[in-house]
Protein backbone atom coordinates (compact mmCIF):
# COMPACT_ATOMS: atom_id res chain seq x y z
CA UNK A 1 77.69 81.46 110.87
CA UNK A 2 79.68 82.49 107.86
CA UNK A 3 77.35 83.32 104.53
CA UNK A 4 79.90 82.47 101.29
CA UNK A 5 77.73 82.71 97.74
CA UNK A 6 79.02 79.88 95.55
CA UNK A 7 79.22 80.34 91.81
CA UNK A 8 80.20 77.22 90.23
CA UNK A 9 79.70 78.62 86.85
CA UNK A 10 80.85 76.84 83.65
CA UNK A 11 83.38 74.44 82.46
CA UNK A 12 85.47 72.71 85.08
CA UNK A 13 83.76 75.67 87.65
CA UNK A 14 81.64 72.53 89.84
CA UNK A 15 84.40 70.84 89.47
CA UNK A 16 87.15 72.76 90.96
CA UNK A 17 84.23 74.56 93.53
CA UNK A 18 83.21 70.94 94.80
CA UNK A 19 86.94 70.84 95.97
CA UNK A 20 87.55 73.70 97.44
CA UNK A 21 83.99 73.45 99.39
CA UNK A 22 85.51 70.15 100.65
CA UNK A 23 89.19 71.59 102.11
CA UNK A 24 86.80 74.62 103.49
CA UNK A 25 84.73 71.55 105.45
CA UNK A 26 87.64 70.38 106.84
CA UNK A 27 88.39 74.04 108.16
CA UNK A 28 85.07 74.30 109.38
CA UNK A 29 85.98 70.93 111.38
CA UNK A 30 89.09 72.14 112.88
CA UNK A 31 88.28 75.45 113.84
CA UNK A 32 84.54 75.08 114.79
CA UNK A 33 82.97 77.61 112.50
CA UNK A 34 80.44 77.27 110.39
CA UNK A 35 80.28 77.96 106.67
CA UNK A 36 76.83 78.31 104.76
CA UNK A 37 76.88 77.93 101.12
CA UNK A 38 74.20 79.67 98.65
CA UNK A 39 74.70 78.68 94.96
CA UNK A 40 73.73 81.11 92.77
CA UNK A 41 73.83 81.06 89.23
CA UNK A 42 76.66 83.40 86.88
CA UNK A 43 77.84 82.60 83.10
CA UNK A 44 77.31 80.98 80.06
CA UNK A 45 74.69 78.38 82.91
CA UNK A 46 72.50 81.34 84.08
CA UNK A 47 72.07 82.41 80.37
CA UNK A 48 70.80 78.80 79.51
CA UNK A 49 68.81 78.71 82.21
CA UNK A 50 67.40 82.53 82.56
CA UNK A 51 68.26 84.20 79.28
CA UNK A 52 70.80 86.67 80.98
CA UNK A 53 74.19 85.82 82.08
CA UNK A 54 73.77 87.66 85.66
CA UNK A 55 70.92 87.19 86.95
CA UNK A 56 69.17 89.76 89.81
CA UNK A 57 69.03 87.30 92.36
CA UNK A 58 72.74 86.30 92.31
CA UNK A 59 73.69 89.90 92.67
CA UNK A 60 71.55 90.07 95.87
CA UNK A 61 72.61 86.77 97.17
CA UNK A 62 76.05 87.77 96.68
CA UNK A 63 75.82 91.48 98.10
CA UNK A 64 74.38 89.61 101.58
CA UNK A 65 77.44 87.12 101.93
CA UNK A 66 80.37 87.28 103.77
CA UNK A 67 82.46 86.55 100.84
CA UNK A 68 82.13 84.66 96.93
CA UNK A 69 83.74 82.15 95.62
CA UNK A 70 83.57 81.77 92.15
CA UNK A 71 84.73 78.75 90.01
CA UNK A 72 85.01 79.58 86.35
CA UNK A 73 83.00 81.31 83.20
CA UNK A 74 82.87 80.94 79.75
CA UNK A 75 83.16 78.40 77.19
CA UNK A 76 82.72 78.13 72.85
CA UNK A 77 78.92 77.46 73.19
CA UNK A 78 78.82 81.00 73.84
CA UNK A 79 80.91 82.74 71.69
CA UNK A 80 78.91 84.22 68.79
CA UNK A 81 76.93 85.83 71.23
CA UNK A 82 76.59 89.63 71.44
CA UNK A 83 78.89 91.43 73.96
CA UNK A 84 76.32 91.77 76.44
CA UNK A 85 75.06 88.25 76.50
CA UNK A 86 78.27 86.57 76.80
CA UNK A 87 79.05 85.17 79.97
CA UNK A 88 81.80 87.27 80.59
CA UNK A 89 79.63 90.21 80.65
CA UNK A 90 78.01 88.50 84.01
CA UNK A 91 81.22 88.56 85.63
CA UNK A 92 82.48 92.09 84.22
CA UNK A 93 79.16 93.01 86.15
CA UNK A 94 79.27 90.73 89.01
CA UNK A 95 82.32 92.82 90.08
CA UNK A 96 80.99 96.11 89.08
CA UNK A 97 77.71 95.24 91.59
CA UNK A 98 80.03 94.78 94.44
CA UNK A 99 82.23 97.28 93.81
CA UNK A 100 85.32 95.37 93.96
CA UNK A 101 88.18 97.77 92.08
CA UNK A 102 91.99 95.68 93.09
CA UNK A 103 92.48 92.48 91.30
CA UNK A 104 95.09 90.84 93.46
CA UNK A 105 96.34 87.81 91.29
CA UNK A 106 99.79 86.66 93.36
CA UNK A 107 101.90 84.26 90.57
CA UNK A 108 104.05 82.02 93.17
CA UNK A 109 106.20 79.84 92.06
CA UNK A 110 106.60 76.26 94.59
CA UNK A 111 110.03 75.05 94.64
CA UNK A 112 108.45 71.29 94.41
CA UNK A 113 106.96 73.11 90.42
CA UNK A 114 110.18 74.43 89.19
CA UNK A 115 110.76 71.84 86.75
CA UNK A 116 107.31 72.29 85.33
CA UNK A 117 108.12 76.24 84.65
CA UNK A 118 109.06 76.77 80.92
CA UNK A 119 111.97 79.09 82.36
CA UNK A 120 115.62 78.43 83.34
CA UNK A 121 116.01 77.36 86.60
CA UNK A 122 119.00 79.77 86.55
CA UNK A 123 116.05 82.55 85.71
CA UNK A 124 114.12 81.31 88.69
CA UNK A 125 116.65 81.00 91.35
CA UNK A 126 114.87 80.07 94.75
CA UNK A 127 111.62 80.74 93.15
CA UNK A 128 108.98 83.50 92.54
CA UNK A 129 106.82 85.66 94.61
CA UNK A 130 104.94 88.33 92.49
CA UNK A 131 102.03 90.09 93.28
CA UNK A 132 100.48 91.61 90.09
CA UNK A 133 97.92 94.25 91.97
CA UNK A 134 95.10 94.77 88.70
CA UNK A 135 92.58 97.59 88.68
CA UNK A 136 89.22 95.77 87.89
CA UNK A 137 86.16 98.35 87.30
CA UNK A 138 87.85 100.90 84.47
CA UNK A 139 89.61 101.19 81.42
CA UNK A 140 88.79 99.71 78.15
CA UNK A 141 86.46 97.08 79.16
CA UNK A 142 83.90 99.55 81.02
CA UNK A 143 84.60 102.36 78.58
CA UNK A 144 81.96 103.16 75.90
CA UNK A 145 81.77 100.74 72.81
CA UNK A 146 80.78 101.71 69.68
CA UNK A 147 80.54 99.58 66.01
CA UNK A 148 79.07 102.09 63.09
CA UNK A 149 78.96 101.91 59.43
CA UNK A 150 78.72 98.68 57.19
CA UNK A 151 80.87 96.64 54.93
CA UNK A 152 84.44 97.39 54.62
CA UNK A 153 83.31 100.84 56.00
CA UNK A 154 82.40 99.30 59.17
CA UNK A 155 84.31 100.61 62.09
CA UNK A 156 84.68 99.54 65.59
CA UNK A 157 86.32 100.96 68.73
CA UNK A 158 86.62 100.75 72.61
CA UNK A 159 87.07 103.67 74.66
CA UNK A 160 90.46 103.40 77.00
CA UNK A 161 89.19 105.65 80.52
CA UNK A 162 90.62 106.59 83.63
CA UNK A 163 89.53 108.91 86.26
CA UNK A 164 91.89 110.37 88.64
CA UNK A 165 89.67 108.99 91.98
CA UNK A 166 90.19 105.11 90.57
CA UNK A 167 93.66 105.67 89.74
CA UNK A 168 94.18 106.79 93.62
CA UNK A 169 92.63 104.23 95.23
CA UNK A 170 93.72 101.31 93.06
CA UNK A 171 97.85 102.84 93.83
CA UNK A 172 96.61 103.08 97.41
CA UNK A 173 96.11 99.41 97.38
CA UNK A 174 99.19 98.06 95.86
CA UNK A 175 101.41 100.71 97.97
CA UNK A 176 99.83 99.27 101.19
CA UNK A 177 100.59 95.75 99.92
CA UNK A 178 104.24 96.33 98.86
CA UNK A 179 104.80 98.42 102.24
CA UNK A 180 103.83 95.00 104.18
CA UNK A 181 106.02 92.71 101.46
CA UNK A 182 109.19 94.05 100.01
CA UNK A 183 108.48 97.64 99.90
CA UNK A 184 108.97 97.59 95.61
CA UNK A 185 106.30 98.49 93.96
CA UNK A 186 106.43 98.76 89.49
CA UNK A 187 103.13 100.83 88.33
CA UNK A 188 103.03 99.61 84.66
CA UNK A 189 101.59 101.31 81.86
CA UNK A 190 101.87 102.82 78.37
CA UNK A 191 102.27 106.85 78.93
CA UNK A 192 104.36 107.42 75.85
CA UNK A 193 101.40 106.64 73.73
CA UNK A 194 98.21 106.54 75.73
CA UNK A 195 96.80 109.47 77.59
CA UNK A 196 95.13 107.50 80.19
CA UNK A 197 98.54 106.32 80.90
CA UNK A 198 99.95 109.31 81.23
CA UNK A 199 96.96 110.63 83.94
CA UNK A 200 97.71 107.21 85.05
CA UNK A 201 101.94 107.60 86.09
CA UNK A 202 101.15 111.47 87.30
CA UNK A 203 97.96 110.11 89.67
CA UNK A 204 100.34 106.92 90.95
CA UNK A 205 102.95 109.81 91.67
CA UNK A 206 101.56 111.74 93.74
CA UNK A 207 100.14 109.31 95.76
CA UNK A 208 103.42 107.72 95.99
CA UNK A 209 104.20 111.08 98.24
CA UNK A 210 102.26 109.25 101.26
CA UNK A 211 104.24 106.45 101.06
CA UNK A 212 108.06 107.44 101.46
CA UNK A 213 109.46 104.25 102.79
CA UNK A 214 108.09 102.57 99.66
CA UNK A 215 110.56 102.32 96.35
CA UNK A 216 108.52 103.11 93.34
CA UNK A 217 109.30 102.58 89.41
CA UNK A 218 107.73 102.67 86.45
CA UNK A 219 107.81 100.45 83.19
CA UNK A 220 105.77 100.79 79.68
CA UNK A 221 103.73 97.82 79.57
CA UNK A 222 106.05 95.91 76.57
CA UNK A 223 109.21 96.38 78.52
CA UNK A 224 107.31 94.56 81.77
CA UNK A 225 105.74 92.11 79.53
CA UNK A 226 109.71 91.34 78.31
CA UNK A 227 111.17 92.03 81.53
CA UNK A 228 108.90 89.36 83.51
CA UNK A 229 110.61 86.59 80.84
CA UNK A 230 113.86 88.08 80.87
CA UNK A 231 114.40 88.77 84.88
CA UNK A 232 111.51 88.16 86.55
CA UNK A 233 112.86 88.20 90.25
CA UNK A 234 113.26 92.21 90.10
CA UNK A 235 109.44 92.26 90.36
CA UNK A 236 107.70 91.93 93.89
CA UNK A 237 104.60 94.08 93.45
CA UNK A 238 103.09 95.11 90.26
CA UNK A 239 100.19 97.77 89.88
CA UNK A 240 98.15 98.37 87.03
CA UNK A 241 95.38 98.72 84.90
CA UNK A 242 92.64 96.22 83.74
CA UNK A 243 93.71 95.66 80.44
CA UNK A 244 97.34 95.61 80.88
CA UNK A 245 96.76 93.69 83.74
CA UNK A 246 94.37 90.94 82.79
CA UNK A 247 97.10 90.11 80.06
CA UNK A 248 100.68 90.12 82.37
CA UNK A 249 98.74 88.60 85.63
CA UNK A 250 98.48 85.45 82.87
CA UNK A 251 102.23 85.60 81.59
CA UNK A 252 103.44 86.05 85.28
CA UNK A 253 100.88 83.09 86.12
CA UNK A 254 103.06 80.71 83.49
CA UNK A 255 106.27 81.51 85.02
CA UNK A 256 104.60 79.40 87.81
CA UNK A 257 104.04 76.48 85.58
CA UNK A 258 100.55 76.23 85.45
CA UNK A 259 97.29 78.93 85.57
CA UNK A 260 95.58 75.42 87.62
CA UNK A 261 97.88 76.57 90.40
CA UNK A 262 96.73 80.61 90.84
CA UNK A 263 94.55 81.92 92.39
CA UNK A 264 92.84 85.51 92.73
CA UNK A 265 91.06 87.81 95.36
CA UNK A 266 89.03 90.50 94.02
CA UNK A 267 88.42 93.42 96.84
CA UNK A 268 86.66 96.64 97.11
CA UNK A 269 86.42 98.86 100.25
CA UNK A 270 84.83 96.75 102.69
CA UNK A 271 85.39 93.22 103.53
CA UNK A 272 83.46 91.76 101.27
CA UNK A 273 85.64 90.43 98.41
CA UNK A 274 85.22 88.00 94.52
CA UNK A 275 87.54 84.89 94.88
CA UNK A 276 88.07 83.05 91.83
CA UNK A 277 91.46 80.93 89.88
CA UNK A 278 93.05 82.74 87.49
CA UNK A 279 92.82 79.92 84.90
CA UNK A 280 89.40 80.10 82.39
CA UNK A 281 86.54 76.86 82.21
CA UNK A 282 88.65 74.59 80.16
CA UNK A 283 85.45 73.18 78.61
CA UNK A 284 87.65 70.64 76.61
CA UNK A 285 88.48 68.79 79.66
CA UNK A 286 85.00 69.22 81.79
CA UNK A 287 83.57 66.07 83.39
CA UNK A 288 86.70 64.36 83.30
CA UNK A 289 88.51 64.55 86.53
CA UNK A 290 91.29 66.18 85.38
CA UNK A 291 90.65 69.73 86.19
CA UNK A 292 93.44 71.13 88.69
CA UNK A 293 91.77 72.64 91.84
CA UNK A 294 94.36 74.31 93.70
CA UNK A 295 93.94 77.37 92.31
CA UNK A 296 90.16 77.33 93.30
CA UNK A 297 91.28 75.85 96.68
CA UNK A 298 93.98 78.71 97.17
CA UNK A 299 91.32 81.50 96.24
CA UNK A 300 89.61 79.95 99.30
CA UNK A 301 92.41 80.30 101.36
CA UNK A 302 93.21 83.65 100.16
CA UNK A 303 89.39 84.23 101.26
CA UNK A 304 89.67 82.77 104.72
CA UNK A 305 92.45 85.83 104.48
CA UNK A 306 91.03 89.10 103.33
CA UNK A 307 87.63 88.34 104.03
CA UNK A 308 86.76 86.32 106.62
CA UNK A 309 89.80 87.28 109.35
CA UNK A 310 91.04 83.43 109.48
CA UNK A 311 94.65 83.77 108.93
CA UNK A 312 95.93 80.36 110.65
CA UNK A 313 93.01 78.51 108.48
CA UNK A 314 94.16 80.05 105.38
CA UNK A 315 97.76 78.92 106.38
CA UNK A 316 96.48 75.41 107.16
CA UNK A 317 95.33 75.02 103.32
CA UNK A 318 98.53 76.43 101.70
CA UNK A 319 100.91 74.45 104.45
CA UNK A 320 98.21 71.07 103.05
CA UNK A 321 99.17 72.21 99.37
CA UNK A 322 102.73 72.39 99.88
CA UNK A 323 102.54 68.92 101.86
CA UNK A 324 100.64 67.17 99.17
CA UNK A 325 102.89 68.14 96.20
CA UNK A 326 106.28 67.49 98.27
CA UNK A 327 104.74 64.23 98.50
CA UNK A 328 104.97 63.52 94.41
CA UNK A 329 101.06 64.26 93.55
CA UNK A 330 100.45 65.91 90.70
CA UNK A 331 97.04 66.74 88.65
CA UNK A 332 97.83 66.17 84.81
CA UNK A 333 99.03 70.03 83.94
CA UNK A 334 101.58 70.04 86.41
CA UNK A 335 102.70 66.00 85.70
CA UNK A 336 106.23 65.19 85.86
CA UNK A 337 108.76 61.67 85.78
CA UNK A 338 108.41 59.88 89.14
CA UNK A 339 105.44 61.87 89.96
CA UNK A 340 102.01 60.08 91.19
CA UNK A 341 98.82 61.54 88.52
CA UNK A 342 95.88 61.97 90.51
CA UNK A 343 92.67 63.26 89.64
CA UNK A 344 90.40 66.87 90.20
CA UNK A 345 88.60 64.42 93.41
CA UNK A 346 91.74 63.27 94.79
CA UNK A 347 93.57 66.20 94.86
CA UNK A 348 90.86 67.69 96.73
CA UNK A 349 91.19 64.73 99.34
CA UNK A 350 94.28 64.98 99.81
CA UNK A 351 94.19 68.60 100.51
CA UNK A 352 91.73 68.48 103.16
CA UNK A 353 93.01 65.43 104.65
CA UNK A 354 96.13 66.91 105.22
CA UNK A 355 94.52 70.57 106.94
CA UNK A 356 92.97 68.09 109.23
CA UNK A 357 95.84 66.41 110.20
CA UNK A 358 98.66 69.52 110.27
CA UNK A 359 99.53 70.01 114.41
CA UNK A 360 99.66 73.84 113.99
């Protein structure tokens, strides 16, 4: 039996987790395994319902599972909050309790989607494969924050931090991914102003000494966010840190089209890994059966992956995917002329009906 912690969290998270629990039945049917699902509660929902927005238990529910699937956190209702009631501080921590430290957030572009990219198909060519490799547990968002003073004297800052050790292991990851892809790796940063990003280049450096076969370059984080508009096919893997990263992962992600198509595997040392879309809780279209849930549905895939050891299941779901949009179906963010609309349900449907029904 396979343990996976659900957290359908806020917004469109049920939704898009409902879906993705569905295509992993169908799995379960084909390949004889058994998944069993604990929901635990993460977000803007546990702070409603227990005052915090991560909650002890779902830290030890998660730490005991096989893997987590996560659907989405967030929303306005919470926004006034302080920092550390927000429901973004439950996933900022959910991560840091299971020491997961690479962000892998892969921004593929499907040849059926071109159309729906805001980029020149002359641009895209044959379409896009980037993997944007993000370092999770450092840098500005864990560093110390500080407000002091009042009135126009008030002052504010956030403290940008790097140590050497999660530098290393962070450029370990993204070298052993480019080595099995294309063998390019670009470690992005800002070293002409920042001196974290200067520790940052020298520590990616050295460790690029243990990886010969593997071309490495560097760009300041401007020129790559430029660069992934102006030519994004140089790119195959990107590397680098959580800031910089959280921000081009989501421009590479609308080369694609649509963030309701991407999805992301957070993964520390061990097997156990954070699976969650790229895309945020969309509270504005909640309840309405419009939510797209193939990013949720590939994070499951891209579980069944890293996690869980079941390559030809994970291929099943993206071979599904690929069948049900050359076959015209379309949820309303990636709509186009000719196209059928379905909804958040019936995308899901049609997913797993078609992982059932593939011959491989």
């Amino acid at each position: 039996m396979i343990n996976i912690a659900l957290i359908p969290g806020d917004g469109i998270g049920p939704e898009v987790i409902e879906q993705a629990k569905k295509v992993l039945s169908a799995i379960s049917r084909k390949y004889n395994v058994e998944f069993n699902y604990t929901e635990v509660l993460l977000g803007g929902v546990a702070l409603d319902k227990t005052g915090v927005p991560l909650p002890e238990e779902t830290v030890e529910v998660c730490k005991q599972s096989d893997a987590v699937l996560l659907g989405a956190v967030g929303g306005e209702k919470w926004d006034n909050l302080p920092g550390h009631l927000r429901p973004e501080a439950g996933l900022l921590g959910i991560r840091k309790a299971l020491e997961v430290f690479a962000n892998l957030r892969p921004a593929i572009l499907f040849p059926q989607l071109k159309e729906a990219s805001t980029l020149k198909p002359e641009v895209l060519g044959d379409g896009l494969n980037i993997m944007v490799v993000r370092e999770l547990t450092g840098d500005v968002y864990f560093g110390e924050k500080k407000r002091e003073g009042e009135g126009k004297d008030m002052k504010a800052w956030d403290t940008m931090i790097y140590s050497v050790a999660e530098v290393e292991r962070i450029a370990r990851k993204a070298f052993e991914i480019a080595r099995g892809r294309n063998k390019k790796l670009t470690s992005v940063d800002k070293a002409n102003v920042l001196e974290s990003s200067r520790l940052w280049r020298e520590t990616v450096c050295k460790v690029a000494e243990e990886y010969p076969d593997v071309e490495l370059n560097h760009m300041y984080v401007d020129n790559a966010a430029m660069q992934l508009i102006r030519n994004p096919k140089q790119f195959d893997v990107i590397v680098t840190s959580n800031m910089f990263g959280d921000i081009l992962s989501d421009e590479a992600s609308m080369l694609t089209g649509s963030l309701g198509m991407l999805p992301s595997a957070s993964l520390g040392e061990g097997s156990l890994g954070l699976y969650e879309p790229v895309h945020g809780s969309a509270p504005d279209i909640a309840g309405q059966d419009k939510a797209n849930p193939i990013a949720t549905i590939m994070s499951a895939a891209m579980m069944l992956r890293y996690s869980l050891n079941m390559e030809e299941g994970a291929a099943d779901i993206e071979r599904a995917i690929t069948k049900v949009l050359d076959e015209g179906y379309r949820t309303a963010d990636i709509m186009q002329p000719g196209m059928t609309l379905v909804g958040t349900e019936k995308m899901g449907d049609l997913i797993a009906e078609y992982v059932l029904s593939s011959e491989e």
